[in-house]
N, C-alpha and C. Protein backbone atom coordinates (compact mmCIF):
# COMPACT_ATOMS: atom_id res chain seq x y z
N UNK A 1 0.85 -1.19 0.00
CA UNK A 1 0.00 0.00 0.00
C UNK A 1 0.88 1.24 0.00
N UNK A 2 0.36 2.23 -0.84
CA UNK A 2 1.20 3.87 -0.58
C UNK A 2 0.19 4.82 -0.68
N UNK A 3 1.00 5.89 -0.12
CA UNK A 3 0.24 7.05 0.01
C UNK A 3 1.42 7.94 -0.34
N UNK A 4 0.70 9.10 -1.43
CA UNK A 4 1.21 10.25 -2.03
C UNK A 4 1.02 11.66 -1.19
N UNK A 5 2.45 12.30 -0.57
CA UNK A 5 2.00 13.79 0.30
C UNK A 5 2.41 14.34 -1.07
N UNK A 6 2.46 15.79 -0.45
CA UNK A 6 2.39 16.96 -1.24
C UNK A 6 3.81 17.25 -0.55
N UNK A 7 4.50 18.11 -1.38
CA UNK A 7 5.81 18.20 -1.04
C UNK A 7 5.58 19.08 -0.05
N UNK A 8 4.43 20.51 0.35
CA UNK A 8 4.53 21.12 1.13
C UNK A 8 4.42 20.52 2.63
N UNK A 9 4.08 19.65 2.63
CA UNK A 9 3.67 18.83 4.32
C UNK A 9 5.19 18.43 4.54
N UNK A 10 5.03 18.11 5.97
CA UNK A 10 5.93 17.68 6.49
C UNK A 10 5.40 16.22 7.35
N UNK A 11 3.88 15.67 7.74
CA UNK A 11 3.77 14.67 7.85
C UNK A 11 2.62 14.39 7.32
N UNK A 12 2.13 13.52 7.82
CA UNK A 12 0.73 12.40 7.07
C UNK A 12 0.05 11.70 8.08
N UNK A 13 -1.15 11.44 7.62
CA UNK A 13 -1.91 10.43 8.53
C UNK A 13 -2.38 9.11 7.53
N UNK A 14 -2.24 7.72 8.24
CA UNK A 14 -2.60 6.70 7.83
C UNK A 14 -3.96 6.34 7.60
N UNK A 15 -4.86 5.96 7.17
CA UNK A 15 -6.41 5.66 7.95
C UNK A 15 -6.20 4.30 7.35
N UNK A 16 -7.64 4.24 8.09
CA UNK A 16 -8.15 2.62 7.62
C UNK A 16 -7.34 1.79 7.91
N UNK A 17 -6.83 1.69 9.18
CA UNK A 17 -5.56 0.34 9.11
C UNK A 17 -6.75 -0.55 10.19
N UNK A 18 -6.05 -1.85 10.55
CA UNK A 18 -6.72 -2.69 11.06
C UNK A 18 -6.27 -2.70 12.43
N UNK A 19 -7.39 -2.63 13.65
CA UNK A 19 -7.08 -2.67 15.17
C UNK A 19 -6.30 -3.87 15.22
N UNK A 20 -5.22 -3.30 16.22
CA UNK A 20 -3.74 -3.99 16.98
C UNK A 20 -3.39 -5.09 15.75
N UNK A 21 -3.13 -4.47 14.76
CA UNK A 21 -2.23 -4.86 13.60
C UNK A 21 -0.73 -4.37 13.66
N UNK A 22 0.45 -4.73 13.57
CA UNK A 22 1.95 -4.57 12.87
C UNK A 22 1.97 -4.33 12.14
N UNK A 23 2.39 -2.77 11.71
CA UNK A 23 2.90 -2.54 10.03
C UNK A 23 3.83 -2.12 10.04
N UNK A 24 4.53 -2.20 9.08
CA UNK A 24 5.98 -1.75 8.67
C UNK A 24 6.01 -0.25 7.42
N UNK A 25 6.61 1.04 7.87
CA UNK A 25 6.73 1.96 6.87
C UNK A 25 7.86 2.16 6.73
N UNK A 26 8.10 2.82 5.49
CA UNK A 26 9.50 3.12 4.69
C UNK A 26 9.08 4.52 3.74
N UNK A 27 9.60 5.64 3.86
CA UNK A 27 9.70 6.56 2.86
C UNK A 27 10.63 7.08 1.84
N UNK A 28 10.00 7.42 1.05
CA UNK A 28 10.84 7.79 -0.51
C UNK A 28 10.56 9.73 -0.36
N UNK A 29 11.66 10.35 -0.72
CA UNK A 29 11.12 11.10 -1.90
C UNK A 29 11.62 10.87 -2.84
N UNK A 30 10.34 11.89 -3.87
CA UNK A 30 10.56 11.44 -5.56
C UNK A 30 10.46 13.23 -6.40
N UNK A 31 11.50 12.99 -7.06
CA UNK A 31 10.85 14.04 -8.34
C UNK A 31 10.51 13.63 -9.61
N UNK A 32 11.07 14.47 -10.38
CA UNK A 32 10.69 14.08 -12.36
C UNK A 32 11.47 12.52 -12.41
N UNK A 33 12.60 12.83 -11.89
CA UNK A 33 13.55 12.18 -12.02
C UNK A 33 13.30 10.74 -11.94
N UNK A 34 12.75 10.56 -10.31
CA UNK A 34 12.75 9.36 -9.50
C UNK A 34 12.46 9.29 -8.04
N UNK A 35 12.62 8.35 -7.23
CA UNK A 35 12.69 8.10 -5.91
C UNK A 35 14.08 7.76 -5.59
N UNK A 36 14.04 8.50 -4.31
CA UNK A 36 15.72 8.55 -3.58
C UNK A 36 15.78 7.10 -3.08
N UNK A 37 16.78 7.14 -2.05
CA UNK A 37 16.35 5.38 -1.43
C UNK A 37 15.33 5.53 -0.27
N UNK A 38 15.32 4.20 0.07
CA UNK A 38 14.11 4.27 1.40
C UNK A 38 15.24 4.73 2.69
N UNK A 39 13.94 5.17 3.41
CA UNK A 39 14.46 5.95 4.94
C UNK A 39 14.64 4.48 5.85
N UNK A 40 14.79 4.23 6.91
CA UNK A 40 14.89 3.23 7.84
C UNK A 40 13.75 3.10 8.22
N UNK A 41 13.30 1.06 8.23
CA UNK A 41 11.76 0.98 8.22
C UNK A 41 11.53 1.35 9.23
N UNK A 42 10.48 1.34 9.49
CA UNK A 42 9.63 1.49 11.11
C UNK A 42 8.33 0.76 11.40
N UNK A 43 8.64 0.25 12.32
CA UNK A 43 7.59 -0.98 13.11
C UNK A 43 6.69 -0.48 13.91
N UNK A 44 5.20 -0.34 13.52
CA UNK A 44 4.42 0.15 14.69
C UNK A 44 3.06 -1.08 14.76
N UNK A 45 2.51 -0.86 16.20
CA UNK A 45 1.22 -1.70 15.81
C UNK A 45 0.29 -0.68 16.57
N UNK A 46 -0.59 -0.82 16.02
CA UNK A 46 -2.27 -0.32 15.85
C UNK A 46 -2.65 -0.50 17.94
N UNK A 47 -3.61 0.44 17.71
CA UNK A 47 -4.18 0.09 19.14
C UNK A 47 -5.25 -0.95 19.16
N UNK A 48 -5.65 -1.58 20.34
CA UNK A 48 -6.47 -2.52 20.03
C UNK A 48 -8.17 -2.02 19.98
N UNK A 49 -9.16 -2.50 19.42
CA UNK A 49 -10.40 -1.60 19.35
C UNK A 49 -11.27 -2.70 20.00
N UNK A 50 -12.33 -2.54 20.52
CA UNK A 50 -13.36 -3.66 20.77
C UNK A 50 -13.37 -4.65 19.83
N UNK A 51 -13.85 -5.62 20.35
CA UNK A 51 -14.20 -7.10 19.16
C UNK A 51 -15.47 -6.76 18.06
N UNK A 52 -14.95 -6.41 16.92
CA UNK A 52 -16.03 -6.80 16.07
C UNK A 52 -17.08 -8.11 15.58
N UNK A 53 -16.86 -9.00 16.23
CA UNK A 53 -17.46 -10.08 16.05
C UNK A 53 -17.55 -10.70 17.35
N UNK A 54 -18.73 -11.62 17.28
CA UNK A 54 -19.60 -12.55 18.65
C UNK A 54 -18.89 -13.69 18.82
N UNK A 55 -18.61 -13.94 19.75
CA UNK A 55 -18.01 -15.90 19.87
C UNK A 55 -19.22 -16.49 19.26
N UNK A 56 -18.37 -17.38 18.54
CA UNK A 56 -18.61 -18.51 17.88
C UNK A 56 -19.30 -19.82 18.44
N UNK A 57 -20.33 -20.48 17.75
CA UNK A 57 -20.66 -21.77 18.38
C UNK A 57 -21.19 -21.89 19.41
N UNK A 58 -22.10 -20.99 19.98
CA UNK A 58 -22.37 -21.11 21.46
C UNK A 58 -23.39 -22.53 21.45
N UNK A 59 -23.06 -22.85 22.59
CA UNK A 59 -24.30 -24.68 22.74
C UNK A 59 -24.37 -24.49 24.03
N UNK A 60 -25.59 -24.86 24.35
CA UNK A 60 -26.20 -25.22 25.45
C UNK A 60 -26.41 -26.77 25.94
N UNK A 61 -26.26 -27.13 27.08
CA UNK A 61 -26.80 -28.61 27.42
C UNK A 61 -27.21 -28.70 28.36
N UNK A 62 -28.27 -28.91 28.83
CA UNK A 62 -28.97 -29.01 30.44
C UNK A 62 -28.46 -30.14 31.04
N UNK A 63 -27.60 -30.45 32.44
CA UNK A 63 -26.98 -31.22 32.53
C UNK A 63 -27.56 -31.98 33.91
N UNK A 64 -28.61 -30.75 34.65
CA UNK A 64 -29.61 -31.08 36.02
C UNK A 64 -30.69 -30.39 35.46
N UNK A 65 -31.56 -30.59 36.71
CA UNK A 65 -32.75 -29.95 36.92
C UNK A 65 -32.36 -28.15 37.09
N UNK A 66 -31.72 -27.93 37.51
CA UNK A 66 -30.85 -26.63 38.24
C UNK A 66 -29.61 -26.10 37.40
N UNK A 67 -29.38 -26.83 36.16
CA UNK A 67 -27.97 -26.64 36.00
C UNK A 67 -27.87 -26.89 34.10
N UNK A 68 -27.21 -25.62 33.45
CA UNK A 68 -27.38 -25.28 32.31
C UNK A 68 -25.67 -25.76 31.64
N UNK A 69 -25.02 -26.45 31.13
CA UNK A 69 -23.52 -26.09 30.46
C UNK A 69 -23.68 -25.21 29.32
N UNK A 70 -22.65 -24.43 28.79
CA UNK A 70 -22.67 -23.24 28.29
C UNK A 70 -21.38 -23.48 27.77
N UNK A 71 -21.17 -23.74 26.31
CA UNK A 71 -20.42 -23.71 25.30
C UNK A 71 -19.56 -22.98 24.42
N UNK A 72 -18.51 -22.13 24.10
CA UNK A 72 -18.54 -21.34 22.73
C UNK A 72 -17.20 -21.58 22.29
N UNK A 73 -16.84 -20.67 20.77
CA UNK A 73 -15.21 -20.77 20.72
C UNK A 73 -15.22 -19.38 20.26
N UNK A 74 -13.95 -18.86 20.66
CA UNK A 74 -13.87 -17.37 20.04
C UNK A 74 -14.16 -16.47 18.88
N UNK A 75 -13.85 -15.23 18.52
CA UNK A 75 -15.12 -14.55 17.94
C UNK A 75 -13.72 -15.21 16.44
N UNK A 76 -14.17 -14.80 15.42
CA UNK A 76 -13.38 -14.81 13.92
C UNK A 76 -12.21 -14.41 14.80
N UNK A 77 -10.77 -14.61 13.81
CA UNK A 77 -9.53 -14.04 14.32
C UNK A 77 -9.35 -12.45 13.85
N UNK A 78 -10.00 -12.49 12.34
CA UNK A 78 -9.73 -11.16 12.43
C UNK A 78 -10.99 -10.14 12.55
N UNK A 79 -11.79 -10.34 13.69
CA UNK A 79 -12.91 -9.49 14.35
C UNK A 79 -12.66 -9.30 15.66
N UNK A 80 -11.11 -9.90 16.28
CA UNK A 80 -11.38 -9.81 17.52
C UNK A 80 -10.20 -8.66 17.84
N UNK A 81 -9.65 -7.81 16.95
CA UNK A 81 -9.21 -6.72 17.32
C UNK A 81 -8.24 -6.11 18.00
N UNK A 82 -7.75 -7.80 19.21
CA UNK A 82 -6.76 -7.82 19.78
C UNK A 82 -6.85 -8.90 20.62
N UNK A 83 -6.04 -8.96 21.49
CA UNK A 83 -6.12 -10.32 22.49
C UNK A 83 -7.46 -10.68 22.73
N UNK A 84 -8.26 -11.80 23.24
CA UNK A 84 -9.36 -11.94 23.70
C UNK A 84 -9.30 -11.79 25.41
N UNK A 85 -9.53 -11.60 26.13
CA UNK A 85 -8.94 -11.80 27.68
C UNK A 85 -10.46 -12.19 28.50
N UNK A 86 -11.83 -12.34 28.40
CA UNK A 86 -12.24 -12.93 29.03
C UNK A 86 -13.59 -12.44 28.22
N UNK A 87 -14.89 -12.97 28.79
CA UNK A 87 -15.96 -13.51 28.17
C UNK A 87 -16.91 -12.83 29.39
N UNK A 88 -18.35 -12.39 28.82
CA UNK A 88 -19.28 -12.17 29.71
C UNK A 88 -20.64 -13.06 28.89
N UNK A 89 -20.99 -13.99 30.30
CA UNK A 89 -22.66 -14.84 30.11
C UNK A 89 -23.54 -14.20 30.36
N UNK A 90 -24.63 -13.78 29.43
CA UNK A 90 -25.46 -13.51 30.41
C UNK A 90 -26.78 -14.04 29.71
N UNK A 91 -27.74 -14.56 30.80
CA UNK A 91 -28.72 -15.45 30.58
C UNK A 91 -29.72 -14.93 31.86
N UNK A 92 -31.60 -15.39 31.23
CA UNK A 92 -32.44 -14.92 32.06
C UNK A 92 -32.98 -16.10 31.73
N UNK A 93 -35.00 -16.13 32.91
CA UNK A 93 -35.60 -16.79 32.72
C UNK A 93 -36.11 -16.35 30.91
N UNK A 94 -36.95 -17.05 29.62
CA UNK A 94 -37.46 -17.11 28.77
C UNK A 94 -38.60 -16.92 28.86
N UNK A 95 -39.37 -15.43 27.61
CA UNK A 95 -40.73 -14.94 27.98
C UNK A 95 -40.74 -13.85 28.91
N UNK A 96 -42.31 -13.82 28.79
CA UNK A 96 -42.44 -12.46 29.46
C UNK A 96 -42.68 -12.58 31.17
N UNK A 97 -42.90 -14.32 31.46
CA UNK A 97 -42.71 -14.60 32.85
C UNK A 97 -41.69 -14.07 33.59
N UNK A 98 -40.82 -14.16 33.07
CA UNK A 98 -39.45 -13.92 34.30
C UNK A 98 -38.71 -12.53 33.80
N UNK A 99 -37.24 -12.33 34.65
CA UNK A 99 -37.19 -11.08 35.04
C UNK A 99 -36.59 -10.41 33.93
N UNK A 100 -36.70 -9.25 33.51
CA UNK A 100 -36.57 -8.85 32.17
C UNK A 100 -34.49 -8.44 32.14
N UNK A 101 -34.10 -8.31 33.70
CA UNK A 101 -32.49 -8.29 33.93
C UNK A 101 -32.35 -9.34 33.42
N UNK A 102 -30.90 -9.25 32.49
CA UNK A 102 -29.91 -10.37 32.39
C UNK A 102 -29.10 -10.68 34.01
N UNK A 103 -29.04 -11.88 34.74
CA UNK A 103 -27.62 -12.34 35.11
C UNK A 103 -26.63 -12.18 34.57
N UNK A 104 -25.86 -11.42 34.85
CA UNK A 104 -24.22 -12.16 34.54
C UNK A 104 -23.10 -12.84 34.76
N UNK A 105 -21.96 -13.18 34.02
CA UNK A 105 -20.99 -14.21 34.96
C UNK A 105 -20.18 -13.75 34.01
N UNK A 106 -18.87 -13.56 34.58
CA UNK A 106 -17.46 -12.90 33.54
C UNK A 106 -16.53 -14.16 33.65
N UNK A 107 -15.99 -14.03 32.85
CA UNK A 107 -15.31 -16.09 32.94
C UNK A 107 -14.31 -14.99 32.27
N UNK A 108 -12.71 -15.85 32.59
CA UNK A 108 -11.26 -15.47 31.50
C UNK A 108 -11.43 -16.39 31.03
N UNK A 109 -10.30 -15.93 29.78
CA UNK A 109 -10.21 -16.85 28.70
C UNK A 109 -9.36 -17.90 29.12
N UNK A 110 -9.69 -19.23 28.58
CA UNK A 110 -8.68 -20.33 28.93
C UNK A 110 -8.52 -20.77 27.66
N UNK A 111 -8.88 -20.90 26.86
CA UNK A 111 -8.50 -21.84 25.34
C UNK A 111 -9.31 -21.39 23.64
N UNK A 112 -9.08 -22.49 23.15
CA UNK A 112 -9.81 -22.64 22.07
C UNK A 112 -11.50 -22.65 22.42
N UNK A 113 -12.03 -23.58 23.39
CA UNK A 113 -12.88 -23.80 23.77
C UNK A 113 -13.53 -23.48 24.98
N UNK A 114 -14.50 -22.34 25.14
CA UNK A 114 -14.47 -22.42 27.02
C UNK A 114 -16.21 -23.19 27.44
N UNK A 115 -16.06 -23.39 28.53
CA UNK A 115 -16.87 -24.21 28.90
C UNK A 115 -17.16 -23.27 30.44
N UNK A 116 -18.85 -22.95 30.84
CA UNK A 116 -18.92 -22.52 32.26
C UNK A 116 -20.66 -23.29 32.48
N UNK A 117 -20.40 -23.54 33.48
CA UNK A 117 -21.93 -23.94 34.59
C UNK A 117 -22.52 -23.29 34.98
N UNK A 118 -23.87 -22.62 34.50
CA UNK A 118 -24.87 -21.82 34.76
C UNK A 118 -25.66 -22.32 36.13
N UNK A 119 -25.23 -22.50 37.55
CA UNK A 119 -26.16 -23.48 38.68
C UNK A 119 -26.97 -22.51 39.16
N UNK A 120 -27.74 -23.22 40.26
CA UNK A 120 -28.83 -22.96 40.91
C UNK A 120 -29.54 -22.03 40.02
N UNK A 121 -30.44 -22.95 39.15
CA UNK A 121 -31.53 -22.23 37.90
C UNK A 121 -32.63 -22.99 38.76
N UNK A 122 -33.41 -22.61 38.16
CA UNK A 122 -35.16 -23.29 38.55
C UNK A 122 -35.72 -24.34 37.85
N UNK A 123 -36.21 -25.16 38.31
CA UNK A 123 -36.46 -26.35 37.98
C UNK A 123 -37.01 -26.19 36.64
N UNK A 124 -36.58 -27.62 35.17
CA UNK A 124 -38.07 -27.13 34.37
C UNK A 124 -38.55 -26.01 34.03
N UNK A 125 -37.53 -24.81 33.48
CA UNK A 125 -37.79 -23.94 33.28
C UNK A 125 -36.70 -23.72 32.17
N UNK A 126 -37.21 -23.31 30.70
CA UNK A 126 -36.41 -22.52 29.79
C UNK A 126 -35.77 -21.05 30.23
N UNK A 127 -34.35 -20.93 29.75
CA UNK A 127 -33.78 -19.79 29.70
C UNK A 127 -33.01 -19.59 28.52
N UNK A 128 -32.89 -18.47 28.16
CA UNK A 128 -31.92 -17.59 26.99
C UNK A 128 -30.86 -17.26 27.59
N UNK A 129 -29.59 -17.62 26.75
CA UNK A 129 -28.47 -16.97 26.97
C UNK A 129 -27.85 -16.72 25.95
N UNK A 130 -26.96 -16.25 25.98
CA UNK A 130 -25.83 -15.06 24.90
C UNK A 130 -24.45 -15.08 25.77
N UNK A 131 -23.77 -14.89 24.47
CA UNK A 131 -22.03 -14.32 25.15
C UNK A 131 -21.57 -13.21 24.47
N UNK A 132 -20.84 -12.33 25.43
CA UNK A 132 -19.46 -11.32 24.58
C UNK A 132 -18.37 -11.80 24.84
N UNK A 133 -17.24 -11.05 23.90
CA UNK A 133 -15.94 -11.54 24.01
C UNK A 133 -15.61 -10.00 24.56
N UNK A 134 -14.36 -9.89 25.29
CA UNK A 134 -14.02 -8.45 25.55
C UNK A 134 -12.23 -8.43 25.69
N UNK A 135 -11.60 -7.57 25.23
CA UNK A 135 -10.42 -7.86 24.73
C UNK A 135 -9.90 -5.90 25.94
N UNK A 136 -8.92 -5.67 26.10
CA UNK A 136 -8.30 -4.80 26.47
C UNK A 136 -8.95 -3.57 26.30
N UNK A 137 -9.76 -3.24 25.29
CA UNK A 137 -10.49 -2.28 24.69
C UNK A 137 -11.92 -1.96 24.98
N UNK A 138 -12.55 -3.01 25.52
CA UNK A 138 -13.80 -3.14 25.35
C UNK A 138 -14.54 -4.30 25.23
N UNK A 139 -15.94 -4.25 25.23
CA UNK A 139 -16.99 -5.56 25.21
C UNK A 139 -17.17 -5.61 23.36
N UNK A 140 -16.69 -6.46 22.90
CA UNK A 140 -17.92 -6.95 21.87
C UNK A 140 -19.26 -6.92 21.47
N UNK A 141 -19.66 -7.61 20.73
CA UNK A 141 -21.29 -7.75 20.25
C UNK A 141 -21.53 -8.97 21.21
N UNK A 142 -22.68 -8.98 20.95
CA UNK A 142 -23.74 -10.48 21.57
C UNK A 142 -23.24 -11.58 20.59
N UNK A 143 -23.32 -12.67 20.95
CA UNK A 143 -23.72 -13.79 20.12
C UNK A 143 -25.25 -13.75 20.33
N UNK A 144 -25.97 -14.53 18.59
CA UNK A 144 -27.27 -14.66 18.90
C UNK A 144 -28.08 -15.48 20.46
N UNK A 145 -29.33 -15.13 20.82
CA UNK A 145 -30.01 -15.62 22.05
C UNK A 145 -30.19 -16.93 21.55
N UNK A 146 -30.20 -18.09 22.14
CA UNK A 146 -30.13 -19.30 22.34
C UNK A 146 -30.86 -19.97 23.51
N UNK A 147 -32.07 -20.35 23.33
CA UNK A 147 -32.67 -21.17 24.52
C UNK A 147 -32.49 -22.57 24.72
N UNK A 148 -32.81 -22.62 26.25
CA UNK A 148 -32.89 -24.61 26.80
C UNK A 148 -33.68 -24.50 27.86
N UNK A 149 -34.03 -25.30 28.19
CA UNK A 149 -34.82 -25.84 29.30
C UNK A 149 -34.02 -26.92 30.20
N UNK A 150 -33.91 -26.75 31.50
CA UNK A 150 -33.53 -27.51 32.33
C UNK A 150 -34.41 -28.69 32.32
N UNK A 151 -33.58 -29.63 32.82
CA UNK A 151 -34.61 -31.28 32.99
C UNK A 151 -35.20 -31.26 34.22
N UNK A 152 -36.53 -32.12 33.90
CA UNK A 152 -37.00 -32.12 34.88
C UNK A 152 -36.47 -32.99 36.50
N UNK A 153 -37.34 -32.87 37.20
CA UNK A 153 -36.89 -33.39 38.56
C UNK A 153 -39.20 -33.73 39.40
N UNK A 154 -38.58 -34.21 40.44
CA UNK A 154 -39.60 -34.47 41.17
C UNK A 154 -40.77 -33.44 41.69
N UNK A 155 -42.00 -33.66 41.76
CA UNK A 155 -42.98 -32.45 42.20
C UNK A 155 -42.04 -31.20 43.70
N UNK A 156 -42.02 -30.40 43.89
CA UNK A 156 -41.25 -30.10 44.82
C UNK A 156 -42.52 -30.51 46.43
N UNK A 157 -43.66 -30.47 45.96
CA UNK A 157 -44.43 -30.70 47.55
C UNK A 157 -45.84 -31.71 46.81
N UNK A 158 -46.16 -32.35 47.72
CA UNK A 158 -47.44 -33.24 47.95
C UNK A 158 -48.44 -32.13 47.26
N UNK A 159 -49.70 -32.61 47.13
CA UNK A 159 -50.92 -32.08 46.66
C UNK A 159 -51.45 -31.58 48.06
N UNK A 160 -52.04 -30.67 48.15
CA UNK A 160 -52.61 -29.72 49.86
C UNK A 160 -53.89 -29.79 49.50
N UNK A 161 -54.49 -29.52 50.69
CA UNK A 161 -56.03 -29.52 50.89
C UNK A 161 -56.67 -30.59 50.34
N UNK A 162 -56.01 -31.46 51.10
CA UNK A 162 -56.80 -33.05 50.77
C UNK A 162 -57.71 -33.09 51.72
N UNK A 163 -59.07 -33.67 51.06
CA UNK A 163 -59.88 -33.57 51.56
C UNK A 163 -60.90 -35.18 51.37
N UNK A 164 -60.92 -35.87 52.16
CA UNK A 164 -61.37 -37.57 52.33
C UNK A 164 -63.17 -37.43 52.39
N UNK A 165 -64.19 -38.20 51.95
CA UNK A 165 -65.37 -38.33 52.54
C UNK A 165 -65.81 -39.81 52.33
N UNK A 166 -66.61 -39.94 53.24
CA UNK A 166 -67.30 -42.01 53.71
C UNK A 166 -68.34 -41.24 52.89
N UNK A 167 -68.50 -41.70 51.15
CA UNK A 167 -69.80 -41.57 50.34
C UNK A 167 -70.71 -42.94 50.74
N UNK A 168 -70.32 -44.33 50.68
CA UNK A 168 -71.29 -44.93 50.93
C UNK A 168 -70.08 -45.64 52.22
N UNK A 169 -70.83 -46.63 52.37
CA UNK A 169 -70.09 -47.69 53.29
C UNK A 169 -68.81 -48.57 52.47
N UNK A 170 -69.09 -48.48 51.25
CA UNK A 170 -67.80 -49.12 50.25
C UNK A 170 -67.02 -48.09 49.59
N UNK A 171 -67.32 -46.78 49.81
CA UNK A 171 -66.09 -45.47 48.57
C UNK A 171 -66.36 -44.75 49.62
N UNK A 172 -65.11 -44.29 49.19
CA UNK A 172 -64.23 -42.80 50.01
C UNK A 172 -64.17 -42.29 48.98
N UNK A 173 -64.30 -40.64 48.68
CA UNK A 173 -64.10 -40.16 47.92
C UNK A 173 -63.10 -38.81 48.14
N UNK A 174 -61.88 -38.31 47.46
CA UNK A 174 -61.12 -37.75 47.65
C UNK A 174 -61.10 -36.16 47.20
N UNK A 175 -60.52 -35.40 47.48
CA UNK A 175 -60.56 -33.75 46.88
C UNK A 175 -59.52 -33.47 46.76
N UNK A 176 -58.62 -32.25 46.06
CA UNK A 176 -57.52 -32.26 46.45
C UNK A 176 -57.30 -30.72 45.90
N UNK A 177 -56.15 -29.80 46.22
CA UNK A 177 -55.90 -28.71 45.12
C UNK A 177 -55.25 -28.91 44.17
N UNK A 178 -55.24 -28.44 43.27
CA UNK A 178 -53.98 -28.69 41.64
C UNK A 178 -53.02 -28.57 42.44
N UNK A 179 -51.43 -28.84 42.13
CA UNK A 179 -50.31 -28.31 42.28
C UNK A 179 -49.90 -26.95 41.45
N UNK A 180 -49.57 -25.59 41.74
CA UNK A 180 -48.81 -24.61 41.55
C UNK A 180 -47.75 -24.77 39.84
N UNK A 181 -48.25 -24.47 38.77
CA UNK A 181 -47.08 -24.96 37.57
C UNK A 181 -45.89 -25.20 38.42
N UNK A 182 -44.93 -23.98 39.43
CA UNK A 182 -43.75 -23.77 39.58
C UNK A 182 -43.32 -24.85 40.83
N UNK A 183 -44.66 -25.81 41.31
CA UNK A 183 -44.13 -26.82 41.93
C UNK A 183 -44.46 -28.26 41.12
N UNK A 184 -44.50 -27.96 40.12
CA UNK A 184 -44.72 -29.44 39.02
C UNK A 184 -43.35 -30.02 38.64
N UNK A 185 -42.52 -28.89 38.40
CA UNK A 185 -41.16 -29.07 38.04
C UNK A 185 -40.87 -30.41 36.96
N UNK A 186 -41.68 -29.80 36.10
CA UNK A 186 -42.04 -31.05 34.87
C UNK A 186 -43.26 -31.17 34.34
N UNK A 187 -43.62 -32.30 33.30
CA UNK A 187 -45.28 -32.60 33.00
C UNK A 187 -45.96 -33.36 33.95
N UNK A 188 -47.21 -33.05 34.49
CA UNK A 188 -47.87 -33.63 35.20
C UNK A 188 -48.41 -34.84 34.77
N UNK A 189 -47.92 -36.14 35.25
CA UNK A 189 -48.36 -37.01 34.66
C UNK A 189 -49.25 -38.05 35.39
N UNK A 190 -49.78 -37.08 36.35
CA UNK A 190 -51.04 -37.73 37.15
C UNK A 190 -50.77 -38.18 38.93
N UNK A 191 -51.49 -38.55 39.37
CA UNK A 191 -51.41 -38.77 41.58
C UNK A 191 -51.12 -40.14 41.95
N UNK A 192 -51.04 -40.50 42.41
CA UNK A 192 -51.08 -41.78 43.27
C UNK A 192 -51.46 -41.91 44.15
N UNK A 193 -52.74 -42.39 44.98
CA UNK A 193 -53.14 -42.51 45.95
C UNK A 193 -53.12 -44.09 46.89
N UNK A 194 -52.47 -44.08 47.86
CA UNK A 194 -51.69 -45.16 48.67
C UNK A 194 -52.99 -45.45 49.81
N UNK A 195 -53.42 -46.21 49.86
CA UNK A 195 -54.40 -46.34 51.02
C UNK A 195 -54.62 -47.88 51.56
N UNK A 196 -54.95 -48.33 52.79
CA UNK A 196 -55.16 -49.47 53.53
C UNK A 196 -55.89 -49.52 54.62
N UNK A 197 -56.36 -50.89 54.91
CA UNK A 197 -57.42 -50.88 55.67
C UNK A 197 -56.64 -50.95 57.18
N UNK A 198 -57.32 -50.48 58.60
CA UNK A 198 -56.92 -50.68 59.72
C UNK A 198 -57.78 -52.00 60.01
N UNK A 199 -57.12 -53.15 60.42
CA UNK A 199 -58.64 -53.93 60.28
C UNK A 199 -58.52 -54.45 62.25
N UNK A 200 -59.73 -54.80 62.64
CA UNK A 200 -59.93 -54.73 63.81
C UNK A 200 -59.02 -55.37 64.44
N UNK A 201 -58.40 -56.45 64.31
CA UNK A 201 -57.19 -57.24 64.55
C UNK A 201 -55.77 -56.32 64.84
N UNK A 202 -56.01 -55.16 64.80
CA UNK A 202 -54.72 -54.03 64.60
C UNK A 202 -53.96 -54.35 63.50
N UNK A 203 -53.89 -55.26 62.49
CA UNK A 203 -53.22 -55.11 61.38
C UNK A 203 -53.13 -54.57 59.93
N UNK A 204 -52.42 -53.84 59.45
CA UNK A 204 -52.89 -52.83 58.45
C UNK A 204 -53.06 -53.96 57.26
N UNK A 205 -53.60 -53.70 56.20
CA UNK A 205 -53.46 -54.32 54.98
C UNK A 205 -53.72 -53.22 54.12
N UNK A 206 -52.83 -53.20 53.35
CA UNK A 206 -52.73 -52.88 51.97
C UNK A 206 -53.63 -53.09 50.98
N UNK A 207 -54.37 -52.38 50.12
CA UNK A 207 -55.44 -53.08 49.76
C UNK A 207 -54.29 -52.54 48.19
């Protein structure tokens, strides 16, 4: 690449070079004639600018009921502007149910690949998450939002307001309240009711 001054200047400005890049310059002057020789090169590098580009590959895997793994690999090499030095997660509940704040979690960089544990989430419940990369300069862009749902786990409490009645001398008949969605912690896939006779003998039986 070159750039032409005007003989009246005495310096110049570069543009358009690429954040925390190495370049090498050398100057000529020239007349009708020609160009003299080159001056002694000179080595400079660029400052570093925020990451133009999102980490790469983000994956999700629900690994508990409570517990999200969180995947990515760094942004392009040449979008990231300069060193990468650490990463921000941030992930909420999914929808207009939950809280419209992101969480966050700032992780350093360790590799090609980083890997972090999103814990104590809520049972059975989808969330969105995203990553930045952030380098000496600044935060990056988002990677796109990405949802999962944690696996399920067990009802967290019994059914309440049970309520028993002697309809004839042979049925009992039972009442009960729904369970709460946020204590289903999964699909409801129906009750079980455990019952036995006291029989006059004092011995229970199982019916």
């Amino acid at each position: 690449m070159t750039k032409d001054v005007s003989p009246q200047l005495n310096q110049a400005t570069i543009i358009e070079l690429h954040p925390a890049s190495t370049y090498n310059i050398r100057m000529f002057a020239k007349n009708q004639i020609g160009e003299s020789r080159p001056s002694n090169e000179l080595t400079i590098t660029t400052d570093e600018a925020p990451p133009d580009g999102a980490p790469q590959d983000v994956q999700l895997e629900a690994i508990s009921s409570q517990s999200i793994k969180v995947t990515w690999k760094p942004p392009l090499k040449h979008l990231q502007n300069g060193l990468i030095r650490s990463y921000q997660a941030c992930y909420r509940e999914f929808g207009t149910g939950g809280s419209p704040q992101y969480n966050t979690i700032n992780v350093d960089t360790t590799g090609d690949i980083e890997t972090l544990a999103l814990d104590n989430l809520k049972k059975y419940t989808q969330y969105e998450v995203r990553v930045q990369a952030a380098n000496r300069a600044g935060m990056g862009p988002t990677s796109e939002e990405i949802t999962i749902t944690t696996l399920e786990d067990v009802p967290s409490r019994p059914p309440e307001n049970v309520v028993t009645t002697a309809t004839t001398p042979e049925t009992i008949s039972l009442s009960w309240s729904a369970l709460p969605k946020e204590a289903l912690n999964g699909m409801l896939l129906g009750y079980r009711v455990i019952y036995w006779a006291n029989l006059p003998d004092g011995g229970p039986a199982g019916l």
